[in-house]
PDB file of N, CA and C in Angstrom:
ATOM      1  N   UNK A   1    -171.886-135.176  10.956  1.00  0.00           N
ATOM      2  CA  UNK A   1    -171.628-133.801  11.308  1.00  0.00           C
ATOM      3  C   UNK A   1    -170.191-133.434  10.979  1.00  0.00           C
ATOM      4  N   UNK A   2    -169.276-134.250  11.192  1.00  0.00           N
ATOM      5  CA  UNK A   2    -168.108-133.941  11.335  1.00  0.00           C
ATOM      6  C   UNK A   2    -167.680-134.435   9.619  1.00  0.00           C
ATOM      7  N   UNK A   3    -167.912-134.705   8.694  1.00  0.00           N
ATOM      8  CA  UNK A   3    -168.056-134.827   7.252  1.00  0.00           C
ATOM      9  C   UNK A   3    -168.299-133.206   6.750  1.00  0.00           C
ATOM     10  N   UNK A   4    -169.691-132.832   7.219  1.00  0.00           N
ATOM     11  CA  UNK A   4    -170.465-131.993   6.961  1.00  0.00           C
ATOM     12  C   UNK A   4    -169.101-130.504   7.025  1.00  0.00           C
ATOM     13  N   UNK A   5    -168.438-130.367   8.459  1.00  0.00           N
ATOM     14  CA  UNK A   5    -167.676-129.660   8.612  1.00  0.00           C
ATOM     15  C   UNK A   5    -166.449-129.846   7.928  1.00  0.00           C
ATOM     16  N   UNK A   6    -165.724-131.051   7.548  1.00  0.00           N
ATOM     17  CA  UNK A   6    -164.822-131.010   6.500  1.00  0.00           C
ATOM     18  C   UNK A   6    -164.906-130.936   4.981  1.00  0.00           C
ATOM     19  N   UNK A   7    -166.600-130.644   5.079  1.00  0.00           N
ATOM     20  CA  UNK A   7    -166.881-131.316   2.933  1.00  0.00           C
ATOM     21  C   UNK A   7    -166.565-129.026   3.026  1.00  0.00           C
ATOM     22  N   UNK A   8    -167.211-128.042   3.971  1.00  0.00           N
ATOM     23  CA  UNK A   8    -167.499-126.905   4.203  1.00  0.00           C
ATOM     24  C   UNK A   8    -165.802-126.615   4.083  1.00  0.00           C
ATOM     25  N   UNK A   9    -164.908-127.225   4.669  1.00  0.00           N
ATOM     26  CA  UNK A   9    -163.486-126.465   4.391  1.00  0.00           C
ATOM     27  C   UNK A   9    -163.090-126.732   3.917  1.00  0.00           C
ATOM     28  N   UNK A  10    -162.720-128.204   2.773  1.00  0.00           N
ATOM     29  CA  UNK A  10    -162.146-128.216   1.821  1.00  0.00           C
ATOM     30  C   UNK A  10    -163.194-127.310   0.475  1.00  0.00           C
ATOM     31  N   UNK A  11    -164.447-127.168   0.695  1.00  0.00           N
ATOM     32  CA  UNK A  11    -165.215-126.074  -0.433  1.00  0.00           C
ATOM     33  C   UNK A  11    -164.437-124.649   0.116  1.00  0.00           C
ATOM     34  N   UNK A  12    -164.063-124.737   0.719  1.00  0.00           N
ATOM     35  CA  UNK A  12    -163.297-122.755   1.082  1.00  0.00           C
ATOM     36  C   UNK A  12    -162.321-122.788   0.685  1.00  0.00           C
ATOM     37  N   UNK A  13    -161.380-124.111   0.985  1.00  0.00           N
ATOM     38  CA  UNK A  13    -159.942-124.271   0.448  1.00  0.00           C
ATOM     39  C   UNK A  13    -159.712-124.405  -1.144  1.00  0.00           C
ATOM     40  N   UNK A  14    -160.834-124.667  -1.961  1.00  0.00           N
ATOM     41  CA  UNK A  14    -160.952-124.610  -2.739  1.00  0.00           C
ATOM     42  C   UNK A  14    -161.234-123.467  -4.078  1.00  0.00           C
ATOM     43  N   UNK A  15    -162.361-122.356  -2.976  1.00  0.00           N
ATOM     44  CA  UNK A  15    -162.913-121.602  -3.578  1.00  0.00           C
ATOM     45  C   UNK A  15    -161.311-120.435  -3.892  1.00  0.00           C
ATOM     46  N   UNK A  16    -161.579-119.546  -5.292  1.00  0.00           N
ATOM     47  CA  UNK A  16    -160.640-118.745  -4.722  1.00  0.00           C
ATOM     48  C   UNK A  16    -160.640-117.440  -3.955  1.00  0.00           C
ATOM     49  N   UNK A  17    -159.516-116.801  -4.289  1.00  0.00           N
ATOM     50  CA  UNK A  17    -159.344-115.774  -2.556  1.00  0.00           C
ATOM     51  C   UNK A  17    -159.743-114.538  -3.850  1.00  0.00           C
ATOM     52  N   UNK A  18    -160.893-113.824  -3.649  1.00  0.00           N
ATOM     53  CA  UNK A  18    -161.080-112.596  -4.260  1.00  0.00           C
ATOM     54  C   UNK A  18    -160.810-111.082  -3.576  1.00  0.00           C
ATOM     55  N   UNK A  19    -160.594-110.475  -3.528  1.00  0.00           N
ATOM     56  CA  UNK A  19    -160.466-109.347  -3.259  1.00  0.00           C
ATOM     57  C   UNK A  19    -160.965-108.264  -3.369  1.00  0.00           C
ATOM     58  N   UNK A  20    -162.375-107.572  -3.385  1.00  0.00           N
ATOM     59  CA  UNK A  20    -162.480-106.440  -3.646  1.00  0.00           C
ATOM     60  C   UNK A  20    -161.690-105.370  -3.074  1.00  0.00           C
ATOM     61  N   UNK A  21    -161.861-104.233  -3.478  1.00  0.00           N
ATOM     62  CA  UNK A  21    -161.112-103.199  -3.179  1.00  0.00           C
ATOM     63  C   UNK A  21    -162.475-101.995  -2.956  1.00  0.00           C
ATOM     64  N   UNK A  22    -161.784-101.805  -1.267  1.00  0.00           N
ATOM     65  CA  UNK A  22    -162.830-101.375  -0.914  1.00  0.00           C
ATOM     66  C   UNK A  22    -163.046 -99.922  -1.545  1.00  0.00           C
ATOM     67  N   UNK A  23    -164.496 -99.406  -1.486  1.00  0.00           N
ATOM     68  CA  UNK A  23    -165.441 -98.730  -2.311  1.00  0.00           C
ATOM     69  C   UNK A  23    -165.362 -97.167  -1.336  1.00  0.00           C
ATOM     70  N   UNK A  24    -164.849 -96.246  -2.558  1.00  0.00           N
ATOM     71  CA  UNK A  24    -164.080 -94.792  -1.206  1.00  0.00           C
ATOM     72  C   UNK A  24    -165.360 -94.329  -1.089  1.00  0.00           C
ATOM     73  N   UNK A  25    -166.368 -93.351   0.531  1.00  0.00           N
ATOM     74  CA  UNK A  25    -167.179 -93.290   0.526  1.00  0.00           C
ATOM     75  C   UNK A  25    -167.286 -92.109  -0.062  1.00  0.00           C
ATOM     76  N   UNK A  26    -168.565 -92.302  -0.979  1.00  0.00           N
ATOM     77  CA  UNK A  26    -169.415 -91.447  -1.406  1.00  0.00           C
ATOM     78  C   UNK A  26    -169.439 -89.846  -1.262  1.00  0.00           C
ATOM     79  N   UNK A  27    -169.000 -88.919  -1.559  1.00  0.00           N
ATOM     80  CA  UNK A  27    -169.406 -87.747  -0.767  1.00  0.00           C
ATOM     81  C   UNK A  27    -170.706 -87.097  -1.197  1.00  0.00           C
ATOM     82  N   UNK A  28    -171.397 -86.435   0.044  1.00  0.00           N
ATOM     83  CA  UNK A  28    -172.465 -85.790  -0.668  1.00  0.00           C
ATOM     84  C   UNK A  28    -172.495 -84.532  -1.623  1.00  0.00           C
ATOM     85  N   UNK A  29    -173.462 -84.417  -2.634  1.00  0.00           N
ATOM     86  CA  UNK A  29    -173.723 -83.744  -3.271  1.00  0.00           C
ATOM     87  C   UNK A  29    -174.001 -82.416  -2.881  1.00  0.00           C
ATOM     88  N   UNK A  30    -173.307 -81.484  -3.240  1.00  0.00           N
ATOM     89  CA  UNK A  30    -173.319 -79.985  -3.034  1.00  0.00           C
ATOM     90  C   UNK A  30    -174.485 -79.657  -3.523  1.00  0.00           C
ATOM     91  N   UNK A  31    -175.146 -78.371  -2.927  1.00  0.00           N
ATOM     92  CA  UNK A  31    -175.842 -77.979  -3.902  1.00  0.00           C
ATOM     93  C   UNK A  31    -175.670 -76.249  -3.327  1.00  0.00           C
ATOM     94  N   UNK A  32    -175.652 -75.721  -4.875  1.00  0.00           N
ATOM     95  CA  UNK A  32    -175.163 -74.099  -4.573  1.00  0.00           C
ATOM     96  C   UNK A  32    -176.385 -72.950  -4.971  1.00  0.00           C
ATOM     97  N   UNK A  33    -176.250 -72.386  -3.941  1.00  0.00           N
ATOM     98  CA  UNK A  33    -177.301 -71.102  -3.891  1.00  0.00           C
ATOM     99  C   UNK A  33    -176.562 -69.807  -3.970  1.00  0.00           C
ATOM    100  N   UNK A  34    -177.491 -68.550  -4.746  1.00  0.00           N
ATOM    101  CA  UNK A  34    -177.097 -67.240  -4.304  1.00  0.00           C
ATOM    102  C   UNK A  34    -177.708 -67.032  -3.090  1.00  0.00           C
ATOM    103  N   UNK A  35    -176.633 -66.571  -2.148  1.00  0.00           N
ATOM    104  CA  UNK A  35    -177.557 -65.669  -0.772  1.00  0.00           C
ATOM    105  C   UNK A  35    -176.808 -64.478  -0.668  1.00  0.00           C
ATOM    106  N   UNK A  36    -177.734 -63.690  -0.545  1.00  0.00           N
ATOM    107  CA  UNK A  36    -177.489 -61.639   0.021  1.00  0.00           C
ATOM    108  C   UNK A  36    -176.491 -62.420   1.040  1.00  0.00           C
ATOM    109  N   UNK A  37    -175.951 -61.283   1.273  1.00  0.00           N
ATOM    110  CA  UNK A  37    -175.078 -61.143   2.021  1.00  0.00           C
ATOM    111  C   UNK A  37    -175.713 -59.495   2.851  1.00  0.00           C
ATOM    112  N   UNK A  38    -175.449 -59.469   3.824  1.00  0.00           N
ATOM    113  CA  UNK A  38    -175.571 -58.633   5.275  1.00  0.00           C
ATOM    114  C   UNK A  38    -175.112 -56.992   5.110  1.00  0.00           C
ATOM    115  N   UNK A  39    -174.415 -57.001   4.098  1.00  0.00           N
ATOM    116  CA  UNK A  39    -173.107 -55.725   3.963  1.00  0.00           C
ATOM    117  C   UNK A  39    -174.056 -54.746   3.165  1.00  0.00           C
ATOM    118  N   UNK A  40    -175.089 -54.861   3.001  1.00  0.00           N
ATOM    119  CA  UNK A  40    -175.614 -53.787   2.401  1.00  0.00           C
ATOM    120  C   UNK A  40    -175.410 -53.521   0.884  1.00  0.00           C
ATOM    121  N   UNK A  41    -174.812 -54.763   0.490  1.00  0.00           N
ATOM    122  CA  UNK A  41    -174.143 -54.542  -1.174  1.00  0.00           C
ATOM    123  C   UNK A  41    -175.539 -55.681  -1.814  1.00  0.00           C
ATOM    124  N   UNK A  42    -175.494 -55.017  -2.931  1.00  0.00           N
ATOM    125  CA  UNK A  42    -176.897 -56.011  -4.000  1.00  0.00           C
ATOM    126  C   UNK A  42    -175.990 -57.039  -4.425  1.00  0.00           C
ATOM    127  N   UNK A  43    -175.062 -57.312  -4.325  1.00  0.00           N
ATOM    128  CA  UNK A  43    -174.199 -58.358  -4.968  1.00  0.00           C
ATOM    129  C   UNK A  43    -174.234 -59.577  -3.941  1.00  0.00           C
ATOM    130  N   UNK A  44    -174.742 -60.933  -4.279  1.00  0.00           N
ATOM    131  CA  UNK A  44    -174.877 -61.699  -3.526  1.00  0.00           C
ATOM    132  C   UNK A  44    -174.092 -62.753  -3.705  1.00  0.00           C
ATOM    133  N   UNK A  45    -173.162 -63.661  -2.526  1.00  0.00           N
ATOM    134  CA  UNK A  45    -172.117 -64.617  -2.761  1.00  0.00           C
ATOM    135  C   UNK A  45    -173.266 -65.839  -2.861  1.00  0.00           C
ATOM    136  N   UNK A  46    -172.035 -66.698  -3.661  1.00  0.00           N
ATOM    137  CA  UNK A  46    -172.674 -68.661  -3.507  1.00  0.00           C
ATOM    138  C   UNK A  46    -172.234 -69.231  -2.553  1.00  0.00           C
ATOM    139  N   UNK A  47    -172.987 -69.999  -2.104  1.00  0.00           N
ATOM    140  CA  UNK A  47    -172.373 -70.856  -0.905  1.00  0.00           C
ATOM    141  C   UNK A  47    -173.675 -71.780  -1.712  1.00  0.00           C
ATOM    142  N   UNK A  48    -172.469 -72.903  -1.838  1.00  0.00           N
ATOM    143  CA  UNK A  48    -172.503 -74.329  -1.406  1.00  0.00           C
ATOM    144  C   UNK A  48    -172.413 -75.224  -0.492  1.00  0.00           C
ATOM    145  N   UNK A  49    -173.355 -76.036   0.065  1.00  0.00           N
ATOM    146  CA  UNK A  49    -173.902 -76.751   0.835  1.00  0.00           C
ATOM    147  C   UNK A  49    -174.630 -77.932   0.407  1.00  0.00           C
ATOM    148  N   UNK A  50    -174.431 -78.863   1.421  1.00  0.00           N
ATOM    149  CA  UNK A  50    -175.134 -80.262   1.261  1.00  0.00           C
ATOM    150  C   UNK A  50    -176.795 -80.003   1.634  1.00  0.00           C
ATOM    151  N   UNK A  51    -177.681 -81.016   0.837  1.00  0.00           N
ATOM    152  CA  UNK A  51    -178.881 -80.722   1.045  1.00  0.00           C
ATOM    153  C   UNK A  51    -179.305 -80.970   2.680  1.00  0.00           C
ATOM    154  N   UNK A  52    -178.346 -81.425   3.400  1.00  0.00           N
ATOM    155  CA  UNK A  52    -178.920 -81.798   4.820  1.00  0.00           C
ATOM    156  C   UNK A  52    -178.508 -80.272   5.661  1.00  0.00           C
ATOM    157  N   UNK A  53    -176.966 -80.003   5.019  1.00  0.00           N
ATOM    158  CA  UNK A  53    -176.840 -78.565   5.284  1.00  0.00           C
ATOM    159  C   UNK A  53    -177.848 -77.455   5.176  1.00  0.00           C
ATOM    160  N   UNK A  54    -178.262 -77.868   4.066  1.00  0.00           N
ATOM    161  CA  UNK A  54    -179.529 -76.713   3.495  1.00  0.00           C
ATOM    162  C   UNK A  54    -180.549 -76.914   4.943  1.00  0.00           C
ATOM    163  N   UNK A  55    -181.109 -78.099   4.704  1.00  0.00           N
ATOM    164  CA  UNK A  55    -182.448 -78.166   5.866  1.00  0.00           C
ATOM    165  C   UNK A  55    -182.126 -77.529   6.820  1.00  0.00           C
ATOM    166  N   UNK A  56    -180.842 -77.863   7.758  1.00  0.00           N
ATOM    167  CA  UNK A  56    -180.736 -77.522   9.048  1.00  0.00           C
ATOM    168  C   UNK A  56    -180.987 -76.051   8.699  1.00  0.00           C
ATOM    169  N   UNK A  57    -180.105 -75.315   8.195  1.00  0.00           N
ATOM    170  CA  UNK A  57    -180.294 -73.963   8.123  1.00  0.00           C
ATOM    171  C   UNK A  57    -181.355 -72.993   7.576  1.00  0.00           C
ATOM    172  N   UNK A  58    -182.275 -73.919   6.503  1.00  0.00           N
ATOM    173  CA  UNK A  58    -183.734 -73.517   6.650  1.00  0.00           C
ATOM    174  C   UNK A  58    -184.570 -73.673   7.827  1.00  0.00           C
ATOM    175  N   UNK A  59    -184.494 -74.686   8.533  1.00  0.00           N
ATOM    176  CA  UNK A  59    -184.846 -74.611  10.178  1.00  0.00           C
ATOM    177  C   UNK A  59    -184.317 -73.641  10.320  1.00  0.00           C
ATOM    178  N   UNK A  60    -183.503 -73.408  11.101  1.00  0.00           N
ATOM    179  CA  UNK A  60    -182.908 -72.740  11.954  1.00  0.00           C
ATOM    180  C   UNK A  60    -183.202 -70.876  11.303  1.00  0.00           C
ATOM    181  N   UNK A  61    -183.300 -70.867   9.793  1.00  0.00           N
ATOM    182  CA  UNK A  61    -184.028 -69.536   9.981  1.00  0.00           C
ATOM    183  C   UNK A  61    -185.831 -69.080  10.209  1.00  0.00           C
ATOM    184  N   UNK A  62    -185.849 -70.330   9.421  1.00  0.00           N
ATOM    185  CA  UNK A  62    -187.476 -70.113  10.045  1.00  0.00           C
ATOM    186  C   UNK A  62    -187.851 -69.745  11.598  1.00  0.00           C
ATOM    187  N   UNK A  63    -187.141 -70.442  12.212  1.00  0.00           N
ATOM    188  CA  UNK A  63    -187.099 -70.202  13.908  1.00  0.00           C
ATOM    189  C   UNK A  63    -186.821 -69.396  14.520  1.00  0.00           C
ATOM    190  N   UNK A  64    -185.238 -68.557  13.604  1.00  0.00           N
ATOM    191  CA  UNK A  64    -185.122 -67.009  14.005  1.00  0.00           C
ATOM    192  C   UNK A  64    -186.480 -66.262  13.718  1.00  0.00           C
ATOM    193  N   UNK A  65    -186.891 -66.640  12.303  1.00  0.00           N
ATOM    194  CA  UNK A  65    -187.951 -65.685  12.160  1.00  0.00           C
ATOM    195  C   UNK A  65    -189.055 -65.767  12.676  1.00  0.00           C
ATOM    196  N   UNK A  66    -189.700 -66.880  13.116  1.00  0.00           N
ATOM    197  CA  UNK A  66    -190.574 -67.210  14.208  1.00  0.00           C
ATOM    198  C   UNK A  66    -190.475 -66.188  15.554  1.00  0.00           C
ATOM    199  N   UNK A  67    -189.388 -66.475  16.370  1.00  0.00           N
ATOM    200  CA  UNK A  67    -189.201 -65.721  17.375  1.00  0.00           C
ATOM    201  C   UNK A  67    -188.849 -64.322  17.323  1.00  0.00           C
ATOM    202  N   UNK A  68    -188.312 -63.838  15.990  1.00  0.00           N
ATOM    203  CA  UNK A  68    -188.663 -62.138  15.886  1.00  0.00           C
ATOM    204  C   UNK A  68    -190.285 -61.826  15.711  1.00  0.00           C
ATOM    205  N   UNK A  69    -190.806 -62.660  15.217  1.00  0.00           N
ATOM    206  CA  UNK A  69    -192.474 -62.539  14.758  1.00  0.00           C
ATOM    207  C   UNK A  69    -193.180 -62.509  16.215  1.00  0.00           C
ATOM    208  N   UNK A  70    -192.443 -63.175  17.237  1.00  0.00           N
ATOM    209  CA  UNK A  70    -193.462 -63.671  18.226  1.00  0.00           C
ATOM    210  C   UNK A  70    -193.175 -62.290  19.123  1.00  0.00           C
ATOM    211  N   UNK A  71    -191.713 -61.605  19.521  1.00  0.00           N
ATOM    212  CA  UNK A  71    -191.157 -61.088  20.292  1.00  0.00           C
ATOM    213  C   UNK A  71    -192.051 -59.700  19.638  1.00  0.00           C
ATOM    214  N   UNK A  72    -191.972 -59.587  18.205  1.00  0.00           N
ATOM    215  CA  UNK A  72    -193.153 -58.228  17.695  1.00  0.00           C
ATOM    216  C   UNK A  72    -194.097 -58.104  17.965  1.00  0.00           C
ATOM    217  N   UNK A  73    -194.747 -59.248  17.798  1.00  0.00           N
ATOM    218  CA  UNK A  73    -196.295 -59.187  18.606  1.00  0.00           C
ATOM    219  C   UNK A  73    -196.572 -59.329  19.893  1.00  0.00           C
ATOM    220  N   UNK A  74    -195.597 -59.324  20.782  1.00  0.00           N
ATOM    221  CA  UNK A  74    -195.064 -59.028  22.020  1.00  0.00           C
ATOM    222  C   UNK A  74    -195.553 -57.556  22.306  1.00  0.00           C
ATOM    223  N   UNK A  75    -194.834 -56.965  21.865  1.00  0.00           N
ATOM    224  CA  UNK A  75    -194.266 -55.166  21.656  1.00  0.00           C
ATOM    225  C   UNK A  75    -195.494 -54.423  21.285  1.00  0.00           C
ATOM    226  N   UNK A  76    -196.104 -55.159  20.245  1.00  0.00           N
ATOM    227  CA  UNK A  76    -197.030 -54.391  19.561  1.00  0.00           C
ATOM    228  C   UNK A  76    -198.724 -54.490  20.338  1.00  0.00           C
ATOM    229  N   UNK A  77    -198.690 -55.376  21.589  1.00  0.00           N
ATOM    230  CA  UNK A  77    -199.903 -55.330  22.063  1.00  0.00           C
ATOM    231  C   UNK A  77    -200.057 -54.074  23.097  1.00  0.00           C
TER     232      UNK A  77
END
């Protein structure tokens, strides 16, 4: 056993000392859309956003529009 543990550190003392250099993270990928804008103008800005950006905020309008849909048929009975 005690072989076993010195054959293991003279193989380390041996091996050499490498270095990578660590790897800068990744950023995500934009991705850019025209959207209207609110102001009543036909001219529509880009906004760029990450595709996870995108989802959330496709949720999140579907859901507005869900609950205007639901709150209409509310009104309208």
């Amino acid at each position: 056993m005690l072989t076993l543990a010195i054959a293991m550190l003279l193989s380390a003392a041996d091996a050499p000392a490498t270095t990578t250099p660590a790897a800068a993270p990744e950023k995500p990928k934009k991705i850019c859309r025209v959207v209207a804008e609110r102001t009543g103008s036909r001219v529509g800005s880009r906004k760029c956003l990450t595709a996870d950006e995108w989802a959330v905020k496709n949720r999140d309008d579907a859901a507005k529009l869900n609950t205007m849909d639901q709150s209409y048929k509310q009104t309208a009975q």
